[in-house]
PDB file of N, CA and C in Angstrom:
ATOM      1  N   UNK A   1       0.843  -1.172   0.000  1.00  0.00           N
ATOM      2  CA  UNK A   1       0.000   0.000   0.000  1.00  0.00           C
ATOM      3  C   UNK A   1       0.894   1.243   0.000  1.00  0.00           C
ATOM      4  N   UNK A   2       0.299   1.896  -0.527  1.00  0.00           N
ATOM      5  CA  UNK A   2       1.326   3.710  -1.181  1.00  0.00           C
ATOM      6  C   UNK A   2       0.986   4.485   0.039  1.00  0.00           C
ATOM      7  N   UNK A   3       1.951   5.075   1.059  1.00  0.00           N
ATOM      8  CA  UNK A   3       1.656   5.887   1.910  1.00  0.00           C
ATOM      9  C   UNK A   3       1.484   7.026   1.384  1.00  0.00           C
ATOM     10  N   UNK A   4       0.484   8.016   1.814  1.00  0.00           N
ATOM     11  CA  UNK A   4      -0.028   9.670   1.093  1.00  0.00           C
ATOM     12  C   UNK A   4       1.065  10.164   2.344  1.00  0.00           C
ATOM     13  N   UNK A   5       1.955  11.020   0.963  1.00  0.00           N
ATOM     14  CA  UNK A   5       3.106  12.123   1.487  1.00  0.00           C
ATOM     15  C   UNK A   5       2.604  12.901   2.556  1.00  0.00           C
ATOM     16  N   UNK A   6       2.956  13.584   3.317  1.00  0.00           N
ATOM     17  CA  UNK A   6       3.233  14.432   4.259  1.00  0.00           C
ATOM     18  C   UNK A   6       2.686  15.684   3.082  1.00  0.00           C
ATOM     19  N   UNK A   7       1.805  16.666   3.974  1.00  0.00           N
ATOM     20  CA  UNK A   7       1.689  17.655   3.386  1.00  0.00           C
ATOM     21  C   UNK A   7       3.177  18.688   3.433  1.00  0.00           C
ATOM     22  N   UNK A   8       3.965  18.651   4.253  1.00  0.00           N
ATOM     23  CA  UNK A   8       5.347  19.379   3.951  1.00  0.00           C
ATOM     24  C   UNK A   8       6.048  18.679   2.589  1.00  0.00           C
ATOM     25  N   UNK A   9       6.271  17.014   2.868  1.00  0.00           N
ATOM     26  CA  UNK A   9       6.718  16.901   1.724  1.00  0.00           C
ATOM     27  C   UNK A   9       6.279  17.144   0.370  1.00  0.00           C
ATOM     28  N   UNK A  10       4.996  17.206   0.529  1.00  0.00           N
ATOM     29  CA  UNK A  10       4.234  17.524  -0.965  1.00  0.00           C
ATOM     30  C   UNK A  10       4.461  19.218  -1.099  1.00  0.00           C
ATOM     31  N   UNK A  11       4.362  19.886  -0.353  1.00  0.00           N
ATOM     32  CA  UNK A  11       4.557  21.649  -0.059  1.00  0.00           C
ATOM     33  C   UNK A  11       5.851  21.601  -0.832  1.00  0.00           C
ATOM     34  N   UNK A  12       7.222  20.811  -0.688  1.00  0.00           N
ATOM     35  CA  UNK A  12       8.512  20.972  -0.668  1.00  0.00           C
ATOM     36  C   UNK A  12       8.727  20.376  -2.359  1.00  0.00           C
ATOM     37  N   UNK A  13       7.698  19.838  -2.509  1.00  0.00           N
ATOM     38  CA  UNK A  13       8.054  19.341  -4.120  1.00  0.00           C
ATOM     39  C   UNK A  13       7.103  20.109  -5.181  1.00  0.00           C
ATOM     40  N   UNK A  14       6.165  20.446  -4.355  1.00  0.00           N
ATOM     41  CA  UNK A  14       5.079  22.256  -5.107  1.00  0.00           C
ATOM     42  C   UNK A  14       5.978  22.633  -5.417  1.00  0.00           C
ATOM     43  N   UNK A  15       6.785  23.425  -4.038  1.00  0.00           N
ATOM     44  CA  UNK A  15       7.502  24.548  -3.990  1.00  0.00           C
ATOM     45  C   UNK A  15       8.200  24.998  -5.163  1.00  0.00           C
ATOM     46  N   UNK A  16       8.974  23.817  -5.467  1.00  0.00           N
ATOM     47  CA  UNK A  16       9.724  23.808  -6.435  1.00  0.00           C
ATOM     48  C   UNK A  16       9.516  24.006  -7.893  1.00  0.00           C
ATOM     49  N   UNK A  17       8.322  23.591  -8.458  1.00  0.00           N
ATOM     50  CA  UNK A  17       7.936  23.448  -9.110  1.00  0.00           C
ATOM     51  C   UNK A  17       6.705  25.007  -9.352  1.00  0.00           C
ATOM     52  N   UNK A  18       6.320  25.422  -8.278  1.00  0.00           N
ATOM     53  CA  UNK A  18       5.490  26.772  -8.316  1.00  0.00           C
ATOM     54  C   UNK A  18       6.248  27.940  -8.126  1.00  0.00           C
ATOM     55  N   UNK A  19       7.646  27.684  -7.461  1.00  0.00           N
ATOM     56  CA  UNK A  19       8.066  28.978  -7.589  1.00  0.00           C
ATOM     57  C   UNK A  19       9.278  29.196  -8.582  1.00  0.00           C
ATOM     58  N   UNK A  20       9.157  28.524  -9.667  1.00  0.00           N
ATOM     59  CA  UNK A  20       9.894  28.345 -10.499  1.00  0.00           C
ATOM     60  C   UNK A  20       8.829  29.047 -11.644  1.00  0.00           C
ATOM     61  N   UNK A  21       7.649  28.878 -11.280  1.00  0.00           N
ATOM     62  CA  UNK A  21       6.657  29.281 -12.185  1.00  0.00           C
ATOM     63  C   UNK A  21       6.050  30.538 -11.760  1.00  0.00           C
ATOM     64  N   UNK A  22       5.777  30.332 -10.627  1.00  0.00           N
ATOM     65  CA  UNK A  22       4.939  31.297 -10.739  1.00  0.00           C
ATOM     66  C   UNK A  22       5.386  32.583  -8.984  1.00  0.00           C
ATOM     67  N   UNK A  23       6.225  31.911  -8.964  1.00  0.00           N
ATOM     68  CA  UNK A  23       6.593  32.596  -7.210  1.00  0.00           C
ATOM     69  C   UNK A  23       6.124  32.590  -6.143  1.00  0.00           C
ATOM     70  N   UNK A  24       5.514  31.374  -5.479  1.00  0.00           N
ATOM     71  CA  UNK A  24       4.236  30.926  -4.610  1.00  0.00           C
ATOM     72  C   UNK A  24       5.348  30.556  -3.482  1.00  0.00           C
ATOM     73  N   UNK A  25       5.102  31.515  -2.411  1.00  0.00           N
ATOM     74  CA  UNK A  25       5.988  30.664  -0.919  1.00  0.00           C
ATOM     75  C   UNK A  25       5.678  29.709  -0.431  1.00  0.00           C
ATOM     76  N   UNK A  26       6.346  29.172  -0.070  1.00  0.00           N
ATOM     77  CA  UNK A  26       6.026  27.851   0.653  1.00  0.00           C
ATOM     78  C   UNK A  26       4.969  27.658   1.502  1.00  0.00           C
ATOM     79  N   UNK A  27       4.856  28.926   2.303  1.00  0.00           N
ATOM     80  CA  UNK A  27       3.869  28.965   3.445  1.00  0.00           C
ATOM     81  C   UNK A  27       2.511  29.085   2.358  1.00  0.00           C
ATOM     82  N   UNK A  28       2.284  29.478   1.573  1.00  0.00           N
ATOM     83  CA  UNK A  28       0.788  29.156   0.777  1.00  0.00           C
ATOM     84  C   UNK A  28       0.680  28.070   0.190  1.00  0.00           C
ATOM     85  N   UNK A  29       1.450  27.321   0.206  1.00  0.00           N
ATOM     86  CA  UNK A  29       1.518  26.041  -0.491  1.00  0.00           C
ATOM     87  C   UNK A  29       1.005  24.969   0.658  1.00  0.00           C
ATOM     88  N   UNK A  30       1.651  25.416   1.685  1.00  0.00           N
ATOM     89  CA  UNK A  30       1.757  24.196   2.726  1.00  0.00           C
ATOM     90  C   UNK A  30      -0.209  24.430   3.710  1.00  0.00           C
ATOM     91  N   UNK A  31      -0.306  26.249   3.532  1.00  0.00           N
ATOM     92  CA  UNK A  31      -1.673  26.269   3.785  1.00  0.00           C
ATOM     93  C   UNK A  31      -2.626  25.623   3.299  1.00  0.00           C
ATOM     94  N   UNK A  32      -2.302  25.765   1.834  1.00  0.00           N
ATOM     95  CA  UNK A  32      -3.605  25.159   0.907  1.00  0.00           C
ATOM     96  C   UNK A  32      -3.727  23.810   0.486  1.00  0.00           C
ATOM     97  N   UNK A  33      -2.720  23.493   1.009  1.00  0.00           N
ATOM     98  CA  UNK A  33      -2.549  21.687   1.197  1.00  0.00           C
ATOM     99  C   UNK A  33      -3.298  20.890   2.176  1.00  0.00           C
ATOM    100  N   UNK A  34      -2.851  22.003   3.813  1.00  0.00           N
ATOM    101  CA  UNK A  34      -3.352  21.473   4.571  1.00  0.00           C
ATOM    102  C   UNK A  34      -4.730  21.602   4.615  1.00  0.00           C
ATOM    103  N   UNK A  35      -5.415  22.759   4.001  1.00  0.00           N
ATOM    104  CA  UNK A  35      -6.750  22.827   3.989  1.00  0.00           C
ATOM    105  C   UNK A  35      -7.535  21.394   3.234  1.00  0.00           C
ATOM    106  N   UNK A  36      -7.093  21.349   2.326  1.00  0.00           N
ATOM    107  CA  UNK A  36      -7.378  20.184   1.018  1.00  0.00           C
ATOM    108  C   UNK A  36      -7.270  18.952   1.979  1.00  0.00           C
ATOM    109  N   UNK A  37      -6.454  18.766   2.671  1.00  0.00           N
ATOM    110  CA  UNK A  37      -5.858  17.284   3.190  1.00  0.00           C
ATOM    111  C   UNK A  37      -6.922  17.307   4.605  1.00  0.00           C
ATOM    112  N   UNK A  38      -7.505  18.773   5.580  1.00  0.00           N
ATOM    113  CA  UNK A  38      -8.399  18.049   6.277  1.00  0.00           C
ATOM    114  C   UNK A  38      -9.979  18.756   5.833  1.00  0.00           C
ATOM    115  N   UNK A  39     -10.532  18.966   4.892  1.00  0.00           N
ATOM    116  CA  UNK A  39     -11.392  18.789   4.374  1.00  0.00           C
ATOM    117  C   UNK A  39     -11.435  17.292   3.361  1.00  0.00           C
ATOM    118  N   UNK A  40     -10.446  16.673   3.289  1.00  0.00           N
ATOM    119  CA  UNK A  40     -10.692  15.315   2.758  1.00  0.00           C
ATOM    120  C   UNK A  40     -10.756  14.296   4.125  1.00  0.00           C
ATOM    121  N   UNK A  41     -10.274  14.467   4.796  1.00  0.00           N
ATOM    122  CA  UNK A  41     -10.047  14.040   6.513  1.00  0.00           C
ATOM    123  C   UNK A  41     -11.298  14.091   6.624  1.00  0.00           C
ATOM    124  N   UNK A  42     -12.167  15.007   6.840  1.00  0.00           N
ATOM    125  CA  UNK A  42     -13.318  15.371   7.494  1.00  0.00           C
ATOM    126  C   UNK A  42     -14.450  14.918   6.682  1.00  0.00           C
ATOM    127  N   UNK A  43     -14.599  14.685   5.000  1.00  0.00           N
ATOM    128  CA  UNK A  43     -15.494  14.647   4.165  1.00  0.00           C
ATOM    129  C   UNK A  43     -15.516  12.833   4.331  1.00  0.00           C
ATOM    130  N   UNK A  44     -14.309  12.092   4.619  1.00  0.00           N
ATOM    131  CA  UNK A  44     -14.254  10.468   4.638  1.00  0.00           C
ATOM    132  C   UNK A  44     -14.997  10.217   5.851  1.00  0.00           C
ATOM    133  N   UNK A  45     -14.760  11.028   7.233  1.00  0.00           N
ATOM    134  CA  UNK A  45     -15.443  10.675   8.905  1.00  0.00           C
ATOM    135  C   UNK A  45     -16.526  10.813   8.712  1.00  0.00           C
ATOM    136  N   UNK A  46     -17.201  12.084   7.624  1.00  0.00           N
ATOM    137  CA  UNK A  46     -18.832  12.304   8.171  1.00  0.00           C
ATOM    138  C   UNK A  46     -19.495  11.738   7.119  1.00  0.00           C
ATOM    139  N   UNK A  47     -18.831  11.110   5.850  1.00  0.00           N
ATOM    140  CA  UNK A  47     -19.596  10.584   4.644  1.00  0.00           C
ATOM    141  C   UNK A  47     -20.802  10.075   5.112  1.00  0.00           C
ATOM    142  N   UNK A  48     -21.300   9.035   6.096  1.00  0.00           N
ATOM    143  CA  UNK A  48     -21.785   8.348   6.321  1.00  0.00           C
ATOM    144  C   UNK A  48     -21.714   6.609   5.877  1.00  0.00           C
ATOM    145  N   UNK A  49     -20.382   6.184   5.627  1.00  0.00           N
ATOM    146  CA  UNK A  49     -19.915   5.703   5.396  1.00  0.00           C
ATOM    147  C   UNK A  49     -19.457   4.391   6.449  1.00  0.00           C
ATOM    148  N   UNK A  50     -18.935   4.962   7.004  1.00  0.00           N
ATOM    149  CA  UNK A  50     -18.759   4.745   8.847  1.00  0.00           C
ATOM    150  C   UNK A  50     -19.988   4.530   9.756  1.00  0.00           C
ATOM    151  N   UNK A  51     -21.167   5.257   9.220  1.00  0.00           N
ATOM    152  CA  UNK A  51     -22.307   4.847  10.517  1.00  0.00           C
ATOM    153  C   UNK A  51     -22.408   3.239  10.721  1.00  0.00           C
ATOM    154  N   UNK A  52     -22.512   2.593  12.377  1.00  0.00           N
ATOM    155  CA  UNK A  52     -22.608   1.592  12.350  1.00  0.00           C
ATOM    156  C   UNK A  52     -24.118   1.031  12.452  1.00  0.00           C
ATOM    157  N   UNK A  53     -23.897  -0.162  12.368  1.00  0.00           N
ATOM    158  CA  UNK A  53     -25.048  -0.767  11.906  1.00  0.00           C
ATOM    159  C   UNK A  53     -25.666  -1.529  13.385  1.00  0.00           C
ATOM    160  N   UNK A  54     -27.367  -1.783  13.611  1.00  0.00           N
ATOM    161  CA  UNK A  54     -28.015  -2.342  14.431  1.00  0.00           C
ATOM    162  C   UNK A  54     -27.743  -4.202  14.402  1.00  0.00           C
ATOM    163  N   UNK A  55     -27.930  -4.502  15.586  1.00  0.00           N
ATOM    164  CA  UNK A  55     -27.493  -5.689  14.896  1.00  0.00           C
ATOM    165  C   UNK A  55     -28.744  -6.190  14.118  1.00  0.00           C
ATOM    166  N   UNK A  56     -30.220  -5.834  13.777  1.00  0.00           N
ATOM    167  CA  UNK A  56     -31.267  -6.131  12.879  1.00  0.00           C
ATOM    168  C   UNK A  56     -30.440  -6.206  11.493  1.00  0.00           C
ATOM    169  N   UNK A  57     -29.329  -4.941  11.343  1.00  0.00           N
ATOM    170  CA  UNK A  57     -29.365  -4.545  10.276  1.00  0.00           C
ATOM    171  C   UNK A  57     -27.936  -5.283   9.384  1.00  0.00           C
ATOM    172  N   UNK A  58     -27.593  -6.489  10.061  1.00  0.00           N
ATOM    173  CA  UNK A  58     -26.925  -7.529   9.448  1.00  0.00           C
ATOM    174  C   UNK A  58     -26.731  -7.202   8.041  1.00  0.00           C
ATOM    175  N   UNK A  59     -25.789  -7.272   7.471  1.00  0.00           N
ATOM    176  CA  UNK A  59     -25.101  -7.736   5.958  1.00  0.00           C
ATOM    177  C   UNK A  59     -25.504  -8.714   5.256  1.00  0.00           C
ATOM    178  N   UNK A  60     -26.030  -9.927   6.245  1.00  0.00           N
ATOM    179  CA  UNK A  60     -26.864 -10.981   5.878  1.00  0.00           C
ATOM    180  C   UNK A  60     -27.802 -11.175   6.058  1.00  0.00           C
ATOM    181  N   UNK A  61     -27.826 -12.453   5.572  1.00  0.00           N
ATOM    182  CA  UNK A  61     -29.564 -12.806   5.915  1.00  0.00           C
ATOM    183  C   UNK A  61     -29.272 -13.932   6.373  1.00  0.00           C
ATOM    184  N   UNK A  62     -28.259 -14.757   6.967  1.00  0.00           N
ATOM    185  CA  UNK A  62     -28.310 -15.479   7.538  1.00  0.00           C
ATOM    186  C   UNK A  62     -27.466 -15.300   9.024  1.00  0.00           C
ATOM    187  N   UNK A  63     -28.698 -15.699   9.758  1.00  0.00           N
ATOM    188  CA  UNK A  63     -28.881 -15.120  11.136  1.00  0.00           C
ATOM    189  C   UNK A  63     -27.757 -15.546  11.898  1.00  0.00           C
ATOM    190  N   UNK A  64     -27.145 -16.749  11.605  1.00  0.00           N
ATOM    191  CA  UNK A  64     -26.255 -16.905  12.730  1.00  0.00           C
ATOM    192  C   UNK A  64     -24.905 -16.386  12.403  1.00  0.00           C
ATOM    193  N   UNK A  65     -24.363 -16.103  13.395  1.00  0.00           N
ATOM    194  CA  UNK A  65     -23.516 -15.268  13.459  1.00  0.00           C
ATOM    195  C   UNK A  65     -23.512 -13.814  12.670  1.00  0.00           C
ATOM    196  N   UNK A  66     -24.427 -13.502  12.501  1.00  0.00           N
ATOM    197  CA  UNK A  66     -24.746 -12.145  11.724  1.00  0.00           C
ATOM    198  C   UNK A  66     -24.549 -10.951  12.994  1.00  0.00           C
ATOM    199  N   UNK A  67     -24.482 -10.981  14.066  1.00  0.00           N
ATOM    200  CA  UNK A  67     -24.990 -10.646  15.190  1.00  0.00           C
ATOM    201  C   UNK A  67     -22.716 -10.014  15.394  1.00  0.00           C
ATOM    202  N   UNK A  68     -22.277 -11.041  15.375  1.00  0.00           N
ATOM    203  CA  UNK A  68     -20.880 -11.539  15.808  1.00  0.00           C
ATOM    204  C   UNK A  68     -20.596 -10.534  14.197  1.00  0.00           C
ATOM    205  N   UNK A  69     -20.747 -10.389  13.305  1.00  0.00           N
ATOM    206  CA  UNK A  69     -20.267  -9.926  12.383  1.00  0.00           C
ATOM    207  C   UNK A  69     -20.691  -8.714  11.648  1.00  0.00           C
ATOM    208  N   UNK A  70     -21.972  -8.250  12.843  1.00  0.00           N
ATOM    209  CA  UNK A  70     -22.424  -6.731  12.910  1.00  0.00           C
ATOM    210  C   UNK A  70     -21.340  -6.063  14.136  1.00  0.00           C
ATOM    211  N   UNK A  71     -21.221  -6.716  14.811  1.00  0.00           N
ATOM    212  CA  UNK A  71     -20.433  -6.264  16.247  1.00  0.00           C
ATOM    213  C   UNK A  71     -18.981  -6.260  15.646  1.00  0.00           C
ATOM    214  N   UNK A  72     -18.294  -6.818  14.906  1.00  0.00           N
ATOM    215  CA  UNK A  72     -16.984  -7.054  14.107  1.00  0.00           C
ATOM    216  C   UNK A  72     -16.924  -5.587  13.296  1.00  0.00           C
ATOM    217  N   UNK A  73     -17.898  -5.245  11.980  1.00  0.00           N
ATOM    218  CA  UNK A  73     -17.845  -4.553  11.523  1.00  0.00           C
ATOM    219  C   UNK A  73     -18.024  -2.939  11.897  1.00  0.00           C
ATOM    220  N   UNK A  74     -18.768  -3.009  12.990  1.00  0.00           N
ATOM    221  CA  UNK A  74     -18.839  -1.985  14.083  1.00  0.00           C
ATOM    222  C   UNK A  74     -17.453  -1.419  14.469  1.00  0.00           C
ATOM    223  N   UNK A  75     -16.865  -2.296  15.153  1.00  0.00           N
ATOM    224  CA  UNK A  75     -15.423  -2.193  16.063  1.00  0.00           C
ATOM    225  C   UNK A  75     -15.025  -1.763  15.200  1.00  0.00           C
ATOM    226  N   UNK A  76     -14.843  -2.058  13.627  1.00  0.00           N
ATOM    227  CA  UNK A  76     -13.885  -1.819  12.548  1.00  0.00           C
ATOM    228  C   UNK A  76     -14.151  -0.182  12.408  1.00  0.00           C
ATOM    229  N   UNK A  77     -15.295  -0.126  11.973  1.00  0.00           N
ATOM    230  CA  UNK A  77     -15.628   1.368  11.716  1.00  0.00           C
ATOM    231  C   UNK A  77     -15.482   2.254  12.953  1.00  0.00           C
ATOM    232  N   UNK A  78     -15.863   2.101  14.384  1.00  0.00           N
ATOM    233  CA  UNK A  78     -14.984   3.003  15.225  1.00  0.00           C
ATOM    234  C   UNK A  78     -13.760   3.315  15.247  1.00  0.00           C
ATOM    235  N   UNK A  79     -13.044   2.121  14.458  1.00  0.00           N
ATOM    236  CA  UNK A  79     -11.248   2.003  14.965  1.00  0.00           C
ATOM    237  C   UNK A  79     -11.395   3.265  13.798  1.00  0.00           C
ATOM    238  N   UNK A  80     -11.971   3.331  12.651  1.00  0.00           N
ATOM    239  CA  UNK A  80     -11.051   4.080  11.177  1.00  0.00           C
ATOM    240  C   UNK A  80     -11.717   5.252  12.021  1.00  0.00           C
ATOM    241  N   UNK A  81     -13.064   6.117  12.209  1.00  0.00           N
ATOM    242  CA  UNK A  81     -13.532   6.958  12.515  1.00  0.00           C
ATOM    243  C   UNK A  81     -12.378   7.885  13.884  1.00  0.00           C
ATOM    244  N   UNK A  82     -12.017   6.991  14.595  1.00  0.00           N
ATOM    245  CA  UNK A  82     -11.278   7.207  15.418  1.00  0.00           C
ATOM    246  C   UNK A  82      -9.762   8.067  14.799  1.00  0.00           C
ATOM    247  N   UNK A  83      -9.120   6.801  14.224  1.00  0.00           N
ATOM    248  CA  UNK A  83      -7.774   7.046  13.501  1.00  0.00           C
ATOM    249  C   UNK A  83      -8.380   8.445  12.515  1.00  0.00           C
ATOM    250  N   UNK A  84      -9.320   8.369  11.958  1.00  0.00           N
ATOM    251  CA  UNK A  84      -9.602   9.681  11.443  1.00  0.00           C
ATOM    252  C   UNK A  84      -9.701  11.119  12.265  1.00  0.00           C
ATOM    253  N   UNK A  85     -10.433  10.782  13.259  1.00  0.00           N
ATOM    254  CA  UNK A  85     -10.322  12.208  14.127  1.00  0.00           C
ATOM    255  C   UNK A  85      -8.381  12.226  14.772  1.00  0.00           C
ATOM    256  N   UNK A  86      -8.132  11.420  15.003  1.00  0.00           N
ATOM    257  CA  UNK A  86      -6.328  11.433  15.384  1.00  0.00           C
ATOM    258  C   UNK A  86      -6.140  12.787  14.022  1.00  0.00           C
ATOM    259  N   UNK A  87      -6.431  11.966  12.858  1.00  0.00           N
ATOM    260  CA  UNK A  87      -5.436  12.710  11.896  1.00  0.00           C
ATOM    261  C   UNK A  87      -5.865  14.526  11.479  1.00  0.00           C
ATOM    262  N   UNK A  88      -7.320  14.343  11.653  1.00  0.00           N
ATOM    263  CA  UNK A  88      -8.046  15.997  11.927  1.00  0.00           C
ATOM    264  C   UNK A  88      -6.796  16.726  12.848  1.00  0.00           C
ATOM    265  N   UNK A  89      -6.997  15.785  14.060  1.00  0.00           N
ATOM    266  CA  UNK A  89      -6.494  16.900  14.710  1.00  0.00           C
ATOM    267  C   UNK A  89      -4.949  17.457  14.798  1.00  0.00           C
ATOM    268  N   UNK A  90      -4.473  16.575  14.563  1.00  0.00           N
ATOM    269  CA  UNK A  90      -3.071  16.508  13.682  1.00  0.00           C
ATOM    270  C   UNK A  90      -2.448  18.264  12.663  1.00  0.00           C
ATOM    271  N   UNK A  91      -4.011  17.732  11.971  1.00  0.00           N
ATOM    272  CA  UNK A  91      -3.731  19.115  11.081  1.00  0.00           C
ATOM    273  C   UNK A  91      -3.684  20.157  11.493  1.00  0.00           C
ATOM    274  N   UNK A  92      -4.618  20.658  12.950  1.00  0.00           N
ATOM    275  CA  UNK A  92      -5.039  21.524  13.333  1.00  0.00           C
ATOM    276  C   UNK A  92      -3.530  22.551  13.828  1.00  0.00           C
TER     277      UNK A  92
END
């Protein structure tokens, strides 16, 4: 899996490339990055994407263990929702 750069490192390879062009400091580069990077942060937590599910509201239709694998998929989606607010606040 491809780790997503560091908004400095991505700022530091703009940089180069924008103020060669066009004369953009770093510090607007690294602003408008970070804006972009937690409005994408924030647009993945509240998608609704993440809401968890009742255990009625099973994936299946077959009952057993549906219960064990609503409660599984649950845990999962707190853990990312979680690791997502970590990285919000990160930006801040």
């Amino acid at each position: 899996m491809t780790k997503i750069p560091s908004v400095e490192l991505r700022a530091k390879i703009l940089h180069v490339r924008l103020l060669q062009r066009d004369g953009l400091p770093i510090e607007k580069i690294t602003k408008a990055l970070t804006a972009d990077r937690l409005a994408l942060l924030t647009e993945l937590r509240d998608s609704g994407l993440l809401e968890e599910l009742d255990a009625g509201e099973a994936p299946s239709d077959n009952a057993v263990g549906s219960e064990q694998r609503t409660f599984g998929s649950n845990r999962t989606k707190r853990a990312i929702k979680a690791h997502l607010d970590e990285l919000i606040k990160s930006t801040h």
